[in-house]
C-alpha atoms as a PDB file:
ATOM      1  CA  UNK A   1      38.310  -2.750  55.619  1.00  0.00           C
ATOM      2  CA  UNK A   2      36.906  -4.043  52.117  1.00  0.00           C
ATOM      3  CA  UNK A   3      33.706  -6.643  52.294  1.00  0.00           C
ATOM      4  CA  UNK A   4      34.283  -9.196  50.103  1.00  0.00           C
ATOM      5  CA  UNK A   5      31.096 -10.458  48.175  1.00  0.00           C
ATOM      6  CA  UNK A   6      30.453 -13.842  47.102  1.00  0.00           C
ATOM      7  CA  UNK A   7      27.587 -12.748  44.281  1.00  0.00           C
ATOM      8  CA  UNK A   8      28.775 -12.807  40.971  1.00  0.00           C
ATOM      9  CA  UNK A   9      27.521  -9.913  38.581  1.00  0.00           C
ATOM     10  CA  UNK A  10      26.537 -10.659  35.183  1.00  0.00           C
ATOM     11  CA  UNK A  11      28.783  -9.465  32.532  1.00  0.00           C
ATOM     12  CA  UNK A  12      26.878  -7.263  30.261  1.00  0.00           C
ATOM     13  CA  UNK A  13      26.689  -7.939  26.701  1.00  0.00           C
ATOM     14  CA  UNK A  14      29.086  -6.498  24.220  1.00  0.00           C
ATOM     15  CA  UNK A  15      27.728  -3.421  22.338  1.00  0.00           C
ATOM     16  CA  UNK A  16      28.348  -5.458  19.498  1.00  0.00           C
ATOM     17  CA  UNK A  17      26.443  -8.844  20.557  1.00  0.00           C
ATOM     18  CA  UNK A  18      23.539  -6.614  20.757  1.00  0.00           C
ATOM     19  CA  UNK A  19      23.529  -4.440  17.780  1.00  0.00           C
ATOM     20  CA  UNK A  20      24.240  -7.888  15.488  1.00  0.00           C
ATOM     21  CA  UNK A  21      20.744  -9.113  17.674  1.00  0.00           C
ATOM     22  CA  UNK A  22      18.707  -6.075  17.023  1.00  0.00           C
ATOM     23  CA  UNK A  23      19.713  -5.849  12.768  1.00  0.00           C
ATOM     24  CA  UNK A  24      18.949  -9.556  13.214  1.00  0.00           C
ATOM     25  CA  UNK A  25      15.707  -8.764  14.685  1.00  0.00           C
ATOM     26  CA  UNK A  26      15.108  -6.197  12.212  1.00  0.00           C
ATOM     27  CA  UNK A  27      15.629  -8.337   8.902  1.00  0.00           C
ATOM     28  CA  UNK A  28      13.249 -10.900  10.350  1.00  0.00           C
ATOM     29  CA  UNK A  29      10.361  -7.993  10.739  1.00  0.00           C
ATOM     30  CA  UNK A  30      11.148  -6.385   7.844  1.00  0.00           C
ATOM     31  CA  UNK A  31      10.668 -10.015   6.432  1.00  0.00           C
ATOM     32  CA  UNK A  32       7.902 -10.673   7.995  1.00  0.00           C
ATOM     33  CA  UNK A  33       6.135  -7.425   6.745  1.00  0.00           C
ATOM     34  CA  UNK A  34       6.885  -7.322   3.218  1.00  0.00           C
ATOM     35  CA  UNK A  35       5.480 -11.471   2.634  1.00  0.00           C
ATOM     36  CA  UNK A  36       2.119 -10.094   4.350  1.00  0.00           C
ATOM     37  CA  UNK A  37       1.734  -6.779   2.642  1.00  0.00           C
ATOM     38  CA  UNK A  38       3.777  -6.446  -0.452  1.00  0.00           C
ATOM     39  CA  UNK A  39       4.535 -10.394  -1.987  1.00  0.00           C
ATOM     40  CA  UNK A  40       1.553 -10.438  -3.907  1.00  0.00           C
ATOM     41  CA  UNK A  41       0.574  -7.246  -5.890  1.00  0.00           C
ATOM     42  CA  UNK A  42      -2.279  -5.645  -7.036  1.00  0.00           C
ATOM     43  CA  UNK A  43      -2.829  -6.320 -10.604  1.00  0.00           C
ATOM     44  CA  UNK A  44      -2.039  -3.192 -12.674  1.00  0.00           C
ATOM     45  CA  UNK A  45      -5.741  -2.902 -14.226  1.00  0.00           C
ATOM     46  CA  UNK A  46      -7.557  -2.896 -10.538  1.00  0.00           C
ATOM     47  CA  UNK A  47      -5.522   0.048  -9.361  1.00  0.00           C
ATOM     48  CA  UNK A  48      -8.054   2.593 -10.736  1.00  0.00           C
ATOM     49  CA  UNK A  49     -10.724   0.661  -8.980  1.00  0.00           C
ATOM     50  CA  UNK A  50      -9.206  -0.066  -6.313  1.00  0.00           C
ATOM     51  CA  UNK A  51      -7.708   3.483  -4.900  1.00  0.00           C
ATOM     52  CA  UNK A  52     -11.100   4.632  -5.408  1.00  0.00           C
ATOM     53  CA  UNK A  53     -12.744   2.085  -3.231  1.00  0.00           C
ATOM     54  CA  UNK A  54     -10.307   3.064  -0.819  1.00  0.00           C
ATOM     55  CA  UNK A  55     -10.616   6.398  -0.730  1.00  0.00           C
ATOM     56  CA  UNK A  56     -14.341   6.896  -0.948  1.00  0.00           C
ATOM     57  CA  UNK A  57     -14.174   3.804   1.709  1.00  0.00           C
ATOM     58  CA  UNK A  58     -17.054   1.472  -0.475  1.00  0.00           C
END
């Protein structure tokens, strides 16, 4: 008739275990990003100097 198994499946995660992780995950990145790139900002007087550095790549 019906085989009885003696392996135990994993529950899967809750759909809302996962989505808390991955906003979680998200904040820490965004985090992350903004103390590398944006904490310290460019002075306001350099920004004509600056942008043209960057564009004419000197």
């Amino acid at each position: 008739m019906f085989k009885l198994t003696t392996s135990h499946r994993q529950r899967p995660r809750s759909l809302k275990r996962e989505i808390v992780l991955a906003l979680v995950l998200k904040l820490v990145l965004l985090f992350a990003i903004w103390s590398l790139w944006f904490d310290n900002p460019m002075p306001r007087e350099q920004w004509a100097e600056n942008t043209a550095r960057i564009i004419l790549n000197r």
